[in-house]
C-alpha atoms as a PDB file:
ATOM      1  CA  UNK A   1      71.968 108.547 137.222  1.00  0.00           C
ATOM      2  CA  UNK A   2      74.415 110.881 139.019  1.00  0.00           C
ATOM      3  CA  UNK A   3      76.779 112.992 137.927  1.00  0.00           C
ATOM      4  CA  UNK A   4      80.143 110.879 137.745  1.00  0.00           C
ATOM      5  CA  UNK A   5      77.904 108.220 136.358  1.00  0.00           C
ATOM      6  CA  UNK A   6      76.843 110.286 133.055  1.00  0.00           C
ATOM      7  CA  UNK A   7      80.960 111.286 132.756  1.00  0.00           C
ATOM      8  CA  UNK A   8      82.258 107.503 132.804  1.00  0.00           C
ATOM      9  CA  UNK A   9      82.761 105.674 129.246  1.00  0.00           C
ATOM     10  CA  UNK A  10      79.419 103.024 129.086  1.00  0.00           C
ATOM     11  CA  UNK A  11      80.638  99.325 128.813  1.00  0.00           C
ATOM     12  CA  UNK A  12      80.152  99.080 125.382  1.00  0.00           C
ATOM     13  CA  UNK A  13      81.885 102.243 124.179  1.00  0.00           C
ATOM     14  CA  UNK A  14      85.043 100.830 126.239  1.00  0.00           C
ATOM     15  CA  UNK A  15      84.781  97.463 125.450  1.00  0.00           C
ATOM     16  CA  UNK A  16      84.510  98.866 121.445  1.00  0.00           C
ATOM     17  CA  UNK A  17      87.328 100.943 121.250  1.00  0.00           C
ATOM     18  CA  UNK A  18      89.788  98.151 121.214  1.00  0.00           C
ATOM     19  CA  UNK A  19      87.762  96.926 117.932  1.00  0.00           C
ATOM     20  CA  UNK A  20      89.492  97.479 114.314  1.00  0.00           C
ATOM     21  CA  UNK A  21      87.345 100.409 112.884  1.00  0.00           C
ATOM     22  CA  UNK A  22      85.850  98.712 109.679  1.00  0.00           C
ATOM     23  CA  UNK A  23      86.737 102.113 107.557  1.00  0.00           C
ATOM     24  CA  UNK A  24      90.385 102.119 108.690  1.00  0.00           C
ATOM     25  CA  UNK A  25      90.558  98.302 107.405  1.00  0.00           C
ATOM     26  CA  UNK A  26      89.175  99.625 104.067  1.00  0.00           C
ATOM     27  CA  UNK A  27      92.464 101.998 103.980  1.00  0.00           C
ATOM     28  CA  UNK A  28      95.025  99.956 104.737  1.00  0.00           C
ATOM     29  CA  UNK A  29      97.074  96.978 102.679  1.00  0.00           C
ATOM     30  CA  UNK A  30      99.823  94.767 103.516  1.00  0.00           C
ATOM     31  CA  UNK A  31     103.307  96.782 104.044  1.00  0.00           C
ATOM     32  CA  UNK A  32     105.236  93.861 102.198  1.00  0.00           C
ATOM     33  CA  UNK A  33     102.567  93.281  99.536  1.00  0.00           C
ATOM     34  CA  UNK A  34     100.787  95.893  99.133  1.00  0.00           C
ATOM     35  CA  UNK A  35      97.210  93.842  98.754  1.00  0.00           C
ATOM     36  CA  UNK A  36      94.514  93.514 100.543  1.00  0.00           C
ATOM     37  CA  UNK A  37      93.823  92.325 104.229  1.00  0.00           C
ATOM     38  CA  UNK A  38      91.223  90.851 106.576  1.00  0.00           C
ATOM     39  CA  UNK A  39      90.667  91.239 109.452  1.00  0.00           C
ATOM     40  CA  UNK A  40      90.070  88.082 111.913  1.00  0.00           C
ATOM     41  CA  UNK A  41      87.855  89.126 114.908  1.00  0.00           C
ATOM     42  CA  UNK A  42      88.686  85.920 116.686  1.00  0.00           C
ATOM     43  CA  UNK A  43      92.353  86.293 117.102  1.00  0.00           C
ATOM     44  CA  UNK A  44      92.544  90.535 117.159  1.00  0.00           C
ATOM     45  CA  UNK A  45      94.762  90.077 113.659  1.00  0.00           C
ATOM     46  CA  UNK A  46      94.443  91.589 110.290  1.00  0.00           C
ATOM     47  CA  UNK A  47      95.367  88.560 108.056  1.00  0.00           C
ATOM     48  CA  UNK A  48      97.374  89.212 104.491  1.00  0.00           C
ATOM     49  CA  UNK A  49      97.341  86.076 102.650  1.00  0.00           C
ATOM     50  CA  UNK A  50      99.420  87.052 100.035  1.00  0.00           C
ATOM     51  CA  UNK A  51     102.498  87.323 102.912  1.00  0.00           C
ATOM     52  CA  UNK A  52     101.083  84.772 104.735  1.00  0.00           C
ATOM     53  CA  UNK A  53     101.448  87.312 107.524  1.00  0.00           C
ATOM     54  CA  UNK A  54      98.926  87.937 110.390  1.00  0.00           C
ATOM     55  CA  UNK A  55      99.380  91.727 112.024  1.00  0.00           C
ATOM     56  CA  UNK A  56      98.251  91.972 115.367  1.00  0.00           C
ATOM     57  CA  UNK A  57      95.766  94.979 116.566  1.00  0.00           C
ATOM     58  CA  UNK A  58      96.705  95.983 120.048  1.00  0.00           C
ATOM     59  CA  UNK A  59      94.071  98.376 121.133  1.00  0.00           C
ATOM     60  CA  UNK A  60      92.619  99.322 118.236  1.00  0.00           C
ATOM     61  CA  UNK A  61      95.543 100.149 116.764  1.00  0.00           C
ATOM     62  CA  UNK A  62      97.369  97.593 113.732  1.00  0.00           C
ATOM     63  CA  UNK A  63     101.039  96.564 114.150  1.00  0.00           C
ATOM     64  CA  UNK A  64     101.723  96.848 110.580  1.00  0.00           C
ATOM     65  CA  UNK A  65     105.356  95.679 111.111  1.00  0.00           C
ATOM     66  CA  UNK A  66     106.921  92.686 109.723  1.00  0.00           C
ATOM     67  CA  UNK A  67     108.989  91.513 112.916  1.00  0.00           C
ATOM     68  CA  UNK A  68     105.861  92.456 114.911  1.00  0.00           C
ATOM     69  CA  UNK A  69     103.546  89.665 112.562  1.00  0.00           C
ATOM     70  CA  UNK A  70     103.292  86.224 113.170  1.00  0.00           C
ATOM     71  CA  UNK A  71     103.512  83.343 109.902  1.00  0.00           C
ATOM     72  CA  UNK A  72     100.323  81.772 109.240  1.00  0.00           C
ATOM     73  CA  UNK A  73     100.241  78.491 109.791  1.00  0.00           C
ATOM     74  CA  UNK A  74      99.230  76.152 106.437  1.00  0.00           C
ATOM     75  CA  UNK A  75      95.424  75.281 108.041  1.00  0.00           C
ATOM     76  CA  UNK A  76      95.226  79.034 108.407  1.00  0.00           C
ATOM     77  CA  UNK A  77      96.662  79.851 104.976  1.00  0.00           C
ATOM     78  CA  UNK A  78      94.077  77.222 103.236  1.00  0.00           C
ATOM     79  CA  UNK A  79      91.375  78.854 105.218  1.00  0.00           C
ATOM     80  CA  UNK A  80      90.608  74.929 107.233  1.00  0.00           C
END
């Protein structure tokens, strides 16, 4: 392997760092609610059911705003 080889980021470590660190989920709740979230994998969201809310995660990093989250819809808010 040369030298600039070794320096650059692997695939995985780059393609990772956009992922929601698990322990960060653990710390956060929902700004309006204040309960727990979940975070949906899938769609790059943490989900707060009790708003009804889902936050988007935009390179690793939550959007906890309000005007920033989009309404679930009801199949998403029943969980079908």
């Amino acid at each position: 392997m040369s030298k600039s080889e070794e320096d650059k980021p692997s695939r995985s470590s780059r393609s990772t760092s956009k992922i929601l660190d698990v322990s960060m989920l653990e710390m956060l709740v929902c700004p309006l609610t204040h309960t727990s979230l979940s975070y949906d994998e899938k769609e790059n969201e943490l989900i707060s059911r009790a708003a009804r809310l889902a936050f988007p995660v935009r390179g690793g990093i939550p959007i906890m705003l309000a005007s920033e989250a989009r309404q679930l819809s009801e199949d998403e808010y029943s969980g079908t």
